[in-house]
N, C-alpha and C. Protein backbone atom coordinates (compact mmCIF):
# COMPACT_ATOMS: atom_id res chain seq x y z
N UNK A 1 -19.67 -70.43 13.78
CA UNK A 1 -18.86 -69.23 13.93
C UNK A 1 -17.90 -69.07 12.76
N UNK A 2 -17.29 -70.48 12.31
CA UNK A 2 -16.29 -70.14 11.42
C UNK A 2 -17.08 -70.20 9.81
N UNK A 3 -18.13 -70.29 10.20
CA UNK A 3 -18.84 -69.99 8.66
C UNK A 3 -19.16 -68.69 8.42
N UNK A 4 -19.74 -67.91 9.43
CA UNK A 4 -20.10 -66.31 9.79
C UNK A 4 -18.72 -65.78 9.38
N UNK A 5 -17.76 -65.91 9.76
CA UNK A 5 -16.24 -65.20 9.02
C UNK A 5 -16.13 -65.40 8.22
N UNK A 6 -16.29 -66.50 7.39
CA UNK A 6 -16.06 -66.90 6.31
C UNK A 6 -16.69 -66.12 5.00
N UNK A 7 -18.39 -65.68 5.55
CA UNK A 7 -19.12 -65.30 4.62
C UNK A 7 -19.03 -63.56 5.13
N UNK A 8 -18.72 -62.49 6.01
CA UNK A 8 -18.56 -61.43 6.28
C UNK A 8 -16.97 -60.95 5.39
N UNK A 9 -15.97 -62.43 5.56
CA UNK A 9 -14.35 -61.64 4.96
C UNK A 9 -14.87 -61.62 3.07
N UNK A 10 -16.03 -62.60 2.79
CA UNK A 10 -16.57 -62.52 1.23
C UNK A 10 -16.91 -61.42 0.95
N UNK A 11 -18.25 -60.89 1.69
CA UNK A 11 -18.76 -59.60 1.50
C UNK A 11 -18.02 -58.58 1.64
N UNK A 12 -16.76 -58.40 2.36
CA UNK A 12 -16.26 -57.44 2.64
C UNK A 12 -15.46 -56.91 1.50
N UNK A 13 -14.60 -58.22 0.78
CA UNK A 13 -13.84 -58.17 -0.18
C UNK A 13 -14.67 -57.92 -1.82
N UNK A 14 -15.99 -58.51 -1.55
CA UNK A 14 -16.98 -58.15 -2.75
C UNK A 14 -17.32 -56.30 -2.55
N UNK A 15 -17.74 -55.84 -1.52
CA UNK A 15 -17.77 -54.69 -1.20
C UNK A 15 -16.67 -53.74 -2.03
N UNK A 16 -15.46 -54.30 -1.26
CA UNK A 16 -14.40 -53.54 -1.73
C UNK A 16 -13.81 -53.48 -3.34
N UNK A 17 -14.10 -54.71 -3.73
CA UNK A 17 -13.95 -54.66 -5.21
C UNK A 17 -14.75 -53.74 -6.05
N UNK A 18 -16.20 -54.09 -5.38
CA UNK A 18 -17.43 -52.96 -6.18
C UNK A 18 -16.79 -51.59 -6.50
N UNK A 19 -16.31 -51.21 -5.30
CA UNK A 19 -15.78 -49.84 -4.96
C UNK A 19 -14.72 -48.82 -6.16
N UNK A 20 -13.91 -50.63 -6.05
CA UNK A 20 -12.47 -50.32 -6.37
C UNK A 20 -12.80 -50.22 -8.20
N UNK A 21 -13.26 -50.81 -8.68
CA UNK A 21 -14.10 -50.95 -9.76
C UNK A 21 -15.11 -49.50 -10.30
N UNK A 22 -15.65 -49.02 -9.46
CA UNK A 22 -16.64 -48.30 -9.82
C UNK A 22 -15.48 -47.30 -10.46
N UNK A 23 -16.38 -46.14 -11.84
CA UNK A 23 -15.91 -45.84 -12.56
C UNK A 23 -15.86 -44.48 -11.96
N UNK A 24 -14.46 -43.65 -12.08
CA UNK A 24 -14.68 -42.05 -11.32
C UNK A 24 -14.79 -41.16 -12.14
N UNK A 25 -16.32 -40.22 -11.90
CA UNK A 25 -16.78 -39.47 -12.80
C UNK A 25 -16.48 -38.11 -12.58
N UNK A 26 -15.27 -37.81 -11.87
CA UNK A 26 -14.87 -36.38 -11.77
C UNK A 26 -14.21 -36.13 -13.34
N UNK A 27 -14.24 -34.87 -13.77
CA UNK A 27 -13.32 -34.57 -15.02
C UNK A 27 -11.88 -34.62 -14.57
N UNK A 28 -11.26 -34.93 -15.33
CA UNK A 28 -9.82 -34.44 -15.02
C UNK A 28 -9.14 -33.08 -15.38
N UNK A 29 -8.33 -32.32 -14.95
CA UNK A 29 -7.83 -30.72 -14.92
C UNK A 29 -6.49 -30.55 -14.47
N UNK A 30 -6.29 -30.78 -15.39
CA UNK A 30 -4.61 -30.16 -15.51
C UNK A 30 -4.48 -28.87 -14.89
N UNK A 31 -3.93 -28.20 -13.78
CA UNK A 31 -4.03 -26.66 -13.55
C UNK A 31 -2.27 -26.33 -13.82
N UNK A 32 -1.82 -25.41 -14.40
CA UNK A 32 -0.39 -24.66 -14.53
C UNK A 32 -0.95 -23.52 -15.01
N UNK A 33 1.04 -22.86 -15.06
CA UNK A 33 1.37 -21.55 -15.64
C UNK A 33 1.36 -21.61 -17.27
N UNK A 34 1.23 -20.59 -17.85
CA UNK A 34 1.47 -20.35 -19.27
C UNK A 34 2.62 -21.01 -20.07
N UNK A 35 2.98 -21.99 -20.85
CA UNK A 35 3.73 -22.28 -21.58
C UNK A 35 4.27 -21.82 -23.04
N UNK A 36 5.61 -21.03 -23.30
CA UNK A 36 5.86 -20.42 -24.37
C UNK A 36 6.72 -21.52 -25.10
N UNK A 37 7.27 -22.02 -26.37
CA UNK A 37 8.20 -22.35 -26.56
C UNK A 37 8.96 -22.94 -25.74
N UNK A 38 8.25 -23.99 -25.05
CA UNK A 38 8.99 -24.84 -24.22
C UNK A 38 9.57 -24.33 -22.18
N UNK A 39 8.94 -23.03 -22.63
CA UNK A 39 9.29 -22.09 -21.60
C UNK A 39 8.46 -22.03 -20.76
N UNK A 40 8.47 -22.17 -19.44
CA UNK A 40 7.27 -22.15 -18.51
C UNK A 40 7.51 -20.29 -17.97
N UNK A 41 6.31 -19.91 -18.44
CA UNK A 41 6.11 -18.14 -18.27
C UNK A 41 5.05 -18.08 -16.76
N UNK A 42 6.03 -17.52 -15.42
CA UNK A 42 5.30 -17.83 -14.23
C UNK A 42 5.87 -16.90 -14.23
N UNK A 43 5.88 -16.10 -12.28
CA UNK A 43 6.46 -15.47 -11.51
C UNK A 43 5.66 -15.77 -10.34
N UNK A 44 6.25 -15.55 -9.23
CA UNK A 44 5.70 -16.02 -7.86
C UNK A 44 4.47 -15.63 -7.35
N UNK A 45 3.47 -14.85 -8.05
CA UNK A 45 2.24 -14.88 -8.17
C UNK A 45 2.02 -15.97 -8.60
N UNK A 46 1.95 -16.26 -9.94
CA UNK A 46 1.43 -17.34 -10.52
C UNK A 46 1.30 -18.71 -10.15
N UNK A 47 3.17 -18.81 -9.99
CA UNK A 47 3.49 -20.35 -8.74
C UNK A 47 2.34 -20.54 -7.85
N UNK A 48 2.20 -19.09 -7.15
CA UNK A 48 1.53 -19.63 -5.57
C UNK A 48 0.29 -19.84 -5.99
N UNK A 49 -0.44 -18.97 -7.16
CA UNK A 49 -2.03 -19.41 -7.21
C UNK A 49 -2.13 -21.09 -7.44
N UNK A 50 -1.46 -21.11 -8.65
CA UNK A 50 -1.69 -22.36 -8.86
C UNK A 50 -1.38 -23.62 -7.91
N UNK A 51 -1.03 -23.67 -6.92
CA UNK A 51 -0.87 -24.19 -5.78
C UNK A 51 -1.51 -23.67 -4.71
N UNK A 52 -2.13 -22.59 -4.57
CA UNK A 52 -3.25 -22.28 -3.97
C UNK A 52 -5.18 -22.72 -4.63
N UNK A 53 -4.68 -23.13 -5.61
CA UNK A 53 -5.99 -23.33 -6.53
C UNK A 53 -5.84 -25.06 -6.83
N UNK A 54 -5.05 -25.44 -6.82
CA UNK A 54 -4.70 -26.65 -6.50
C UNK A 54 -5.27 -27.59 -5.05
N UNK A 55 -4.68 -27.11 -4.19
CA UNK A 55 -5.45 -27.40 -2.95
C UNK A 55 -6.63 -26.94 -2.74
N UNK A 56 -7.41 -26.13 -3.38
CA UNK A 56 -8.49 -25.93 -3.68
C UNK A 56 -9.53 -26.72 -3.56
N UNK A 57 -8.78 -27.49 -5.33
CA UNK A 57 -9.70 -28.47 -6.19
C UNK A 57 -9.32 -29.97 -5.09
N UNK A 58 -8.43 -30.03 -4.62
CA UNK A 58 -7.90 -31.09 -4.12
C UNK A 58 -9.21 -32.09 -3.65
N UNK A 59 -10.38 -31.83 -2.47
CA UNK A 59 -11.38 -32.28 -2.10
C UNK A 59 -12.81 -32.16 -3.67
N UNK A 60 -12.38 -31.66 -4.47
CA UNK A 60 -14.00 -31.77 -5.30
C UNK A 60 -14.17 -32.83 -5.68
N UNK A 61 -15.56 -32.98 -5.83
CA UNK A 61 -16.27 -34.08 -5.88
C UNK A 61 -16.57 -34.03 -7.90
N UNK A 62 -16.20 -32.57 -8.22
CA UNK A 62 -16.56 -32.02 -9.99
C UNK A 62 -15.06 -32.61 -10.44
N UNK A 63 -14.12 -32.37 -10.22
CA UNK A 63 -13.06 -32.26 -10.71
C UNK A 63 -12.02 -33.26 -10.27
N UNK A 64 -11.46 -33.64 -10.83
CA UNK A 64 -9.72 -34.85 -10.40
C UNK A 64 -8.78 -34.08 -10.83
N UNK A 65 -7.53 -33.90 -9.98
CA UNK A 65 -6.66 -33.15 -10.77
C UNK A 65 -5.37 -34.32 -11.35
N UNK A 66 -4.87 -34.30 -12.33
CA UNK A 66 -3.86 -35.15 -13.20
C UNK A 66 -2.61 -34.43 -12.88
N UNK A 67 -1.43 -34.70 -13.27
CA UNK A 67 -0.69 -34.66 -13.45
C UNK A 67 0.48 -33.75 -14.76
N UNK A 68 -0.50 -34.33 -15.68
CA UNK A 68 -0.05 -33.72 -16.87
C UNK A 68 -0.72 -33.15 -17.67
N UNK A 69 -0.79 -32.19 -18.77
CA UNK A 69 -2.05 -31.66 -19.48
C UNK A 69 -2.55 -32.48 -20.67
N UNK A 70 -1.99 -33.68 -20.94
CA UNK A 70 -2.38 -34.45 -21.87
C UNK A 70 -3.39 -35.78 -21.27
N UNK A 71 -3.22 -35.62 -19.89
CA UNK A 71 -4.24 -36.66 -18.48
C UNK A 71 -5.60 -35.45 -18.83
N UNK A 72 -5.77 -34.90 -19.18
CA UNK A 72 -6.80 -33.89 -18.64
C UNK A 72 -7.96 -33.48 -20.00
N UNK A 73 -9.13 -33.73 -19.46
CA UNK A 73 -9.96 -33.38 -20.14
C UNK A 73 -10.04 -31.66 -20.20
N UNK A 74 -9.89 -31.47 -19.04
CA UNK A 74 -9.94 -29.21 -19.04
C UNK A 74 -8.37 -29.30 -18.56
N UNK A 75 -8.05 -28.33 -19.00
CA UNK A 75 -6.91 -28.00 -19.17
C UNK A 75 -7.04 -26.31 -18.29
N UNK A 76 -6.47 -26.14 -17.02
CA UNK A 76 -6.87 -24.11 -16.56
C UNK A 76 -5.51 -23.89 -16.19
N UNK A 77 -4.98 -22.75 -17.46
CA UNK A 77 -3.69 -21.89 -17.11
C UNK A 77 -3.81 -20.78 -16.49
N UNK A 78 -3.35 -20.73 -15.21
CA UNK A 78 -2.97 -19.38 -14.71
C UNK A 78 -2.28 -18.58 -15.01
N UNK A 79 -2.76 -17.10 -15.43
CA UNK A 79 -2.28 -16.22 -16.73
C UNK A 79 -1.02 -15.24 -15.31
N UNK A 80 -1.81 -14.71 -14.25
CA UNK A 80 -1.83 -13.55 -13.29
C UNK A 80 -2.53 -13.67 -12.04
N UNK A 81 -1.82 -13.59 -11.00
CA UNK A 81 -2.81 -12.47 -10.06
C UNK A 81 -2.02 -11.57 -9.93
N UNK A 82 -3.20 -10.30 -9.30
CA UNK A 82 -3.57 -9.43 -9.02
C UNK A 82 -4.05 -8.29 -8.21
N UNK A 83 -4.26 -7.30 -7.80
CA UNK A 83 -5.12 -6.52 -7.15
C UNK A 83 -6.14 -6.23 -7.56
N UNK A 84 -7.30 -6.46 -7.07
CA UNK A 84 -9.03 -6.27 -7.97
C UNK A 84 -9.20 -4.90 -7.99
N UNK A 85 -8.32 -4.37 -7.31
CA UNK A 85 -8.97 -2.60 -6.85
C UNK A 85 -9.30 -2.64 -5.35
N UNK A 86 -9.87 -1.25 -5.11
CA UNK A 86 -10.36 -1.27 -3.40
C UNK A 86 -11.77 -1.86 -3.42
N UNK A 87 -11.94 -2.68 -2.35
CA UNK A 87 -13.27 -3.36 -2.43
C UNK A 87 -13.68 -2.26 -1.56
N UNK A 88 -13.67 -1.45 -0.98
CA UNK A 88 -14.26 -0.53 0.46
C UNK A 88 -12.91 -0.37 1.40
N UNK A 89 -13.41 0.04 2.12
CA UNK A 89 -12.83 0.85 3.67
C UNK A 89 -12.89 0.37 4.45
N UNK A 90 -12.42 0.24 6.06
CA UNK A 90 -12.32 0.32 7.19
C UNK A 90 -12.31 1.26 7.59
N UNK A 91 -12.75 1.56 8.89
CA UNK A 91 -12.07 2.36 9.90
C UNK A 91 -11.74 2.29 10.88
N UNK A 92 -10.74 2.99 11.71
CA UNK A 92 -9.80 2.48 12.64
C UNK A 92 -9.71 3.65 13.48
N UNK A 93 -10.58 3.80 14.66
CA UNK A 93 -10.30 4.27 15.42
C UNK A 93 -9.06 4.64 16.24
N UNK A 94 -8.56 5.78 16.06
CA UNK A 94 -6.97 6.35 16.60
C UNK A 94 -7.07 7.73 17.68
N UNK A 95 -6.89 7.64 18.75
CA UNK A 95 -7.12 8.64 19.65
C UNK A 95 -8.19 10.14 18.74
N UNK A 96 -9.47 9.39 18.94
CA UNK A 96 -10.54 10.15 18.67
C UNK A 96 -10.84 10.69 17.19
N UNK A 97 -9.81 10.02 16.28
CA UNK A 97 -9.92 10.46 14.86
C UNK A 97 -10.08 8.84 14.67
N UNK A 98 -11.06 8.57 13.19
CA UNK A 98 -10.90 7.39 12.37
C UNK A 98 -9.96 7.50 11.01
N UNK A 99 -9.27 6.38 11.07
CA UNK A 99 -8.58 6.59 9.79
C UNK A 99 -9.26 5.84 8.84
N UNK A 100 -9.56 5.58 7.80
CA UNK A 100 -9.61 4.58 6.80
C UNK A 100 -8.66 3.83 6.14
N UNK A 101 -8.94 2.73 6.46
CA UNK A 101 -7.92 2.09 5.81
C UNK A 101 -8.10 1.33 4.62
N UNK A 102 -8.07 1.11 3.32
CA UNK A 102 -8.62 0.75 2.37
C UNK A 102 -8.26 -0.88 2.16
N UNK A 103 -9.51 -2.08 1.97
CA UNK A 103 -9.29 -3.11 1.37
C UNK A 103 -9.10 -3.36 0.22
N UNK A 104 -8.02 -3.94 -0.09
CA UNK A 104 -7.96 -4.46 -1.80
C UNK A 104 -8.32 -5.49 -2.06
N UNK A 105 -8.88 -6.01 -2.76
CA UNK A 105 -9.55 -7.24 -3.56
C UNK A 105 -8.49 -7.61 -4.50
N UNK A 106 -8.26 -9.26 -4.21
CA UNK A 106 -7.47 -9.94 -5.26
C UNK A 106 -8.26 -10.63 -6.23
N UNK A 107 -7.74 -10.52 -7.29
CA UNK A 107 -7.83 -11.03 -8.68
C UNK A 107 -7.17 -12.16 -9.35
N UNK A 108 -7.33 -13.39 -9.99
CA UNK A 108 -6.63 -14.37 -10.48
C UNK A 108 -7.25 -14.44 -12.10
N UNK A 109 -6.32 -14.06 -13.19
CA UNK A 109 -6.81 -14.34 -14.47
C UNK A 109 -6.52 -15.84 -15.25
N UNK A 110 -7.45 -16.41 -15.11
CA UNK A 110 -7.22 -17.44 -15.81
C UNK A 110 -7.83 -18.10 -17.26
N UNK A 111 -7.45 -19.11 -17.75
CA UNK A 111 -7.51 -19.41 -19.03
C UNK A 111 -8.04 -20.79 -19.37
N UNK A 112 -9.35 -21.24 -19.62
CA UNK A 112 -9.88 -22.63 -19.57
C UNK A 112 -9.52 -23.54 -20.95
N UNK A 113 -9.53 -24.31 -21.61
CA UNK A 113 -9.44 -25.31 -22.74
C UNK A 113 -9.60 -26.51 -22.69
N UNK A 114 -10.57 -27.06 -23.44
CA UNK A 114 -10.74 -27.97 -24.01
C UNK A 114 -10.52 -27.96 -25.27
N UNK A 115 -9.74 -29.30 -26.06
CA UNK A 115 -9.30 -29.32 -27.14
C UNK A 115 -9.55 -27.68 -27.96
N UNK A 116 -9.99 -27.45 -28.97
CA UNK A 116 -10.29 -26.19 -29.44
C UNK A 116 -10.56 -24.87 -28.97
N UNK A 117 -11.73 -25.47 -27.68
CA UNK A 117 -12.21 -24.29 -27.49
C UNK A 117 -11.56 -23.91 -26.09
N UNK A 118 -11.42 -21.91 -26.53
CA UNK A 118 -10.89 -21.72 -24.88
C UNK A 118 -11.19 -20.46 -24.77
N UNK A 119 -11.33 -19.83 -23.38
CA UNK A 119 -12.25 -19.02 -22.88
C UNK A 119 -11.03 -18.57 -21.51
N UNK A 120 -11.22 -17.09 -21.69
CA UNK A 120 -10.41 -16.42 -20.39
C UNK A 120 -11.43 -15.74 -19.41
N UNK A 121 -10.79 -15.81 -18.26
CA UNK A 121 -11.60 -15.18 -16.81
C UNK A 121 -10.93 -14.73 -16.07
N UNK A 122 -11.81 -13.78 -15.50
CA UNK A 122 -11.08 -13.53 -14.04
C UNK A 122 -11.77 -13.56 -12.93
N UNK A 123 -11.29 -14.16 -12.02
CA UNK A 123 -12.02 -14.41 -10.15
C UNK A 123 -11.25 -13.32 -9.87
N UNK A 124 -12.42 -13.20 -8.61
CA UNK A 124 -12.33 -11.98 -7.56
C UNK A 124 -12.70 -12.30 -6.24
N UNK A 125 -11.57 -12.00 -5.32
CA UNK A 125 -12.75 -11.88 -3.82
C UNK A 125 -12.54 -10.42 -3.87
N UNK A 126 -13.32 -9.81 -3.44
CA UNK A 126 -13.13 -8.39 -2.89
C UNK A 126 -13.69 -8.25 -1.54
N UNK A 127 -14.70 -9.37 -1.09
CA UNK A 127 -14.79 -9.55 0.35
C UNK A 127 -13.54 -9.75 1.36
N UNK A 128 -12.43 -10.57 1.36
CA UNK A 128 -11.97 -10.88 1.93
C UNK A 128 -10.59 -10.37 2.33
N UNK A 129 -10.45 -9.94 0.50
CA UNK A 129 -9.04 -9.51 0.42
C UNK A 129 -7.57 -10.31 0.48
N UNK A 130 -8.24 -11.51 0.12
CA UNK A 130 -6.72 -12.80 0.36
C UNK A 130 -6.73 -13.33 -1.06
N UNK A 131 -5.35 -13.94 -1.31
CA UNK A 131 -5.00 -14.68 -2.12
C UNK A 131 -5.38 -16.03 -2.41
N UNK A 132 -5.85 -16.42 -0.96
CA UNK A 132 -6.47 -17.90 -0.41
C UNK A 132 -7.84 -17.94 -1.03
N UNK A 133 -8.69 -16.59 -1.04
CA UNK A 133 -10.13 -16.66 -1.00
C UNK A 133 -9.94 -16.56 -2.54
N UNK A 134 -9.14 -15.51 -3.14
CA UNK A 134 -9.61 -15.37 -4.62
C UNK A 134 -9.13 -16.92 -5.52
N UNK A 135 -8.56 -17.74 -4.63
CA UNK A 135 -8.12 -19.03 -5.68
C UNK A 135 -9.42 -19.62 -5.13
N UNK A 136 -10.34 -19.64 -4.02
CA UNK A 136 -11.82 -20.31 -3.62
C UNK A 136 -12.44 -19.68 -4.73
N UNK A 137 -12.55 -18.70 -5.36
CA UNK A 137 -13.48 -18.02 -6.42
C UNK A 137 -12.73 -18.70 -7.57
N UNK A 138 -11.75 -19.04 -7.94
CA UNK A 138 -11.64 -19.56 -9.08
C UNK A 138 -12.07 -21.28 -8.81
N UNK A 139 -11.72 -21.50 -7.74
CA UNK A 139 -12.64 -22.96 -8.32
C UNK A 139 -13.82 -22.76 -8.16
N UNK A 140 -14.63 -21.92 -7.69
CA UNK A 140 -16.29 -21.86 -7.27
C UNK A 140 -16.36 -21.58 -9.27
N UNK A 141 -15.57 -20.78 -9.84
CA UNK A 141 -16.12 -20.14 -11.34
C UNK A 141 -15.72 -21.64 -11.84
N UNK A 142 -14.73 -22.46 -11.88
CA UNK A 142 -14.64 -23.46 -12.83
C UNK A 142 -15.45 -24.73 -12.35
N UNK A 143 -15.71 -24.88 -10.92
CA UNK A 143 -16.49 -26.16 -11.19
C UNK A 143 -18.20 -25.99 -11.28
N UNK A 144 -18.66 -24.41 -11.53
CA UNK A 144 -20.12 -23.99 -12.17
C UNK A 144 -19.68 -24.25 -13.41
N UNK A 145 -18.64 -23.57 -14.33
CA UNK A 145 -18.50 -24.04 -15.51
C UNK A 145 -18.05 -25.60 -15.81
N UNK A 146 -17.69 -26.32 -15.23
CA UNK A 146 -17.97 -27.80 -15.32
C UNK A 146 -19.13 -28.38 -15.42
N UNK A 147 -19.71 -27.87 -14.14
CA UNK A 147 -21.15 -28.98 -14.40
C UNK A 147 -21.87 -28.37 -15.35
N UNK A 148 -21.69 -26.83 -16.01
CA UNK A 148 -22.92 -26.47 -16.74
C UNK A 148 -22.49 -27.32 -17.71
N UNK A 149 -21.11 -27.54 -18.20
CA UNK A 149 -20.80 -28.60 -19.84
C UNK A 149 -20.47 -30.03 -19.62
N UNK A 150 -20.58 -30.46 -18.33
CA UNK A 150 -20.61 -31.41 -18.05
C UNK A 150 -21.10 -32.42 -19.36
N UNK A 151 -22.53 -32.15 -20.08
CA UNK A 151 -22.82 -33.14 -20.42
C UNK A 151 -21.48 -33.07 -22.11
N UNK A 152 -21.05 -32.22 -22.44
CA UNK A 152 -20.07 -32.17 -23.35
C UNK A 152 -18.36 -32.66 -23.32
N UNK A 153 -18.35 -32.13 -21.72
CA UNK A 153 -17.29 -32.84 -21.49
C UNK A 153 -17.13 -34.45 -21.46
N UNK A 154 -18.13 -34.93 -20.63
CA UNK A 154 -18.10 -36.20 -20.53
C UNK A 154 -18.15 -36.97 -22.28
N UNK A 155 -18.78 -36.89 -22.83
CA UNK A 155 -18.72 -36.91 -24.42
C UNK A 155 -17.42 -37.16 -25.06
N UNK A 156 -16.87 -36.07 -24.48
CA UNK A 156 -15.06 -35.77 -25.00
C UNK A 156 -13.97 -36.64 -24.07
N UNK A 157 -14.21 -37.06 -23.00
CA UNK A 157 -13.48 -37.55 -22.06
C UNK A 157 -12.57 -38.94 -22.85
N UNK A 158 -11.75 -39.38 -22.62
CA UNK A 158 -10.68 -40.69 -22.20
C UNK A 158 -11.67 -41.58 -21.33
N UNK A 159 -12.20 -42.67 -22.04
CA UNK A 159 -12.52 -43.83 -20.75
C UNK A 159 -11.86 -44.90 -20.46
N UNK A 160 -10.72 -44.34 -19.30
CA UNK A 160 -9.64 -45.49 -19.11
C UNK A 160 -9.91 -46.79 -18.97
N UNK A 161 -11.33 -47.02 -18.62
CA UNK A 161 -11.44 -48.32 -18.74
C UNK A 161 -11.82 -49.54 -19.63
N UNK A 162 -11.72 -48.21 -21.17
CA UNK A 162 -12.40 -49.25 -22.15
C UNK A 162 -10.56 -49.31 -22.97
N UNK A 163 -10.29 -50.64 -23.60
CA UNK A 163 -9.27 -51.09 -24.22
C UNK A 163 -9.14 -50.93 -25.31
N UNK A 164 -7.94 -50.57 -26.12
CA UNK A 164 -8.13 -50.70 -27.86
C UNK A 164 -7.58 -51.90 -27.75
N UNK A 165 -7.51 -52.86 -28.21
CA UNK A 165 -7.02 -54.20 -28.83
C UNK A 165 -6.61 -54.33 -29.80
C-alpha cells in the first residue's frame, strides 16, 4: 500500500511538472487606448471597449493578454466606438398601428501592430446592436487575423524560455 502512494504522489508531481513546463503558444496582445506624447487619448467609449474586448480575449486559446505593450508580440489600440448605422427595423405593435423602431449597429475602430507593420479596422455587430457583441466581433476579426500570420508571428515572438548568458 505504502509503495502504491509512493509511486501515484511521483506521477502526479511528474504530471504536474510536464504541465508546468510545457511551453504557452498563445501570442501575447497588449490591448489599450491611443497614446499621444505620453498622453493616454481615451473617452468612455474607448475605456469600456477595451475592457469589454479584454474580457473577451480573456478565455482564448489564440491569444494571452500581457500587461504591457512591450510583453506583447501584437500590440491592438482602440481608436473609437461607435454607431454602425441602422442595421434594420422593428416593429412594435401599438393599439392597431406598428411603429418602427430602428436598430443601430455598433462599431469599434481599431488599430493592429506588430513591430513595423500596422493595419486599421473596424468590427461591427449590426445583428445585435450591443457594445458587448461588437467587442465579440473584434476578437472574432483579430484572432482570424492571428492564426492567418500565425506562422510570422511566432518567428517574431520573445521565447521566454530561452536565456542570453
Amino acid at each position: 500500500m505504502r509503495t502504491s502512494s509512493i509511486i501515484v504522489a511521483v506521477l502526479i508531481s511528474a504530471s504536474s511538472l510536464t504541465a508546468s513546463q510545457r511551453r504557452d503558444e498563445r501570442i501575447p496582445l497588449f490591448i489599450g487606448p491611443p497614446m499621444r506624447d505620453g498622453f493616454v487619448e481615451t473617452d468612455a467609449g474607448v475605456r469600456d471597449s477595451v475592457k469589454d474586448i479584454q474580457n473577451a480575449l480573456r478565455s482564448s486559446r489564440v491569444l494571452r493578454l500581457v500587461q504591457k505593450p512591450e510583453e506583447a508580440t501584437v500590440v491592438l489600440t482602440i481608436v473609437a466606438r461607435s454607431m454602425a448605422g441602422d442595421a434594420g427595423a422593428v416593429g412594435i405593435p401599438i393599439a392597431g398601428f406598428v411603429m418602427l423602431a430602428p436598430i443601430h449597429g455598433r462599431s469599434i475602430q481599431w488599430t493592429l501592430r506588430v513591430n513595423a507593420y500596422e493595419t486599421t479596422r473596424i468590427s461591427e455587430d449590426r445583428e445585435r446592436g450591443t457594445c458587448y457583441w461588437a467587442a465579440r466581433a473584434v476578437r472574432a476579426d483579430v484572432v482570424a487575423w492571428v492564426e492567418a500570420n500565425r506562422h510570422v508571428l511566432t518567428a517574431q515572438a520573445p521565447d521566454p524560455a530561452r536565456r542570453e548568458d
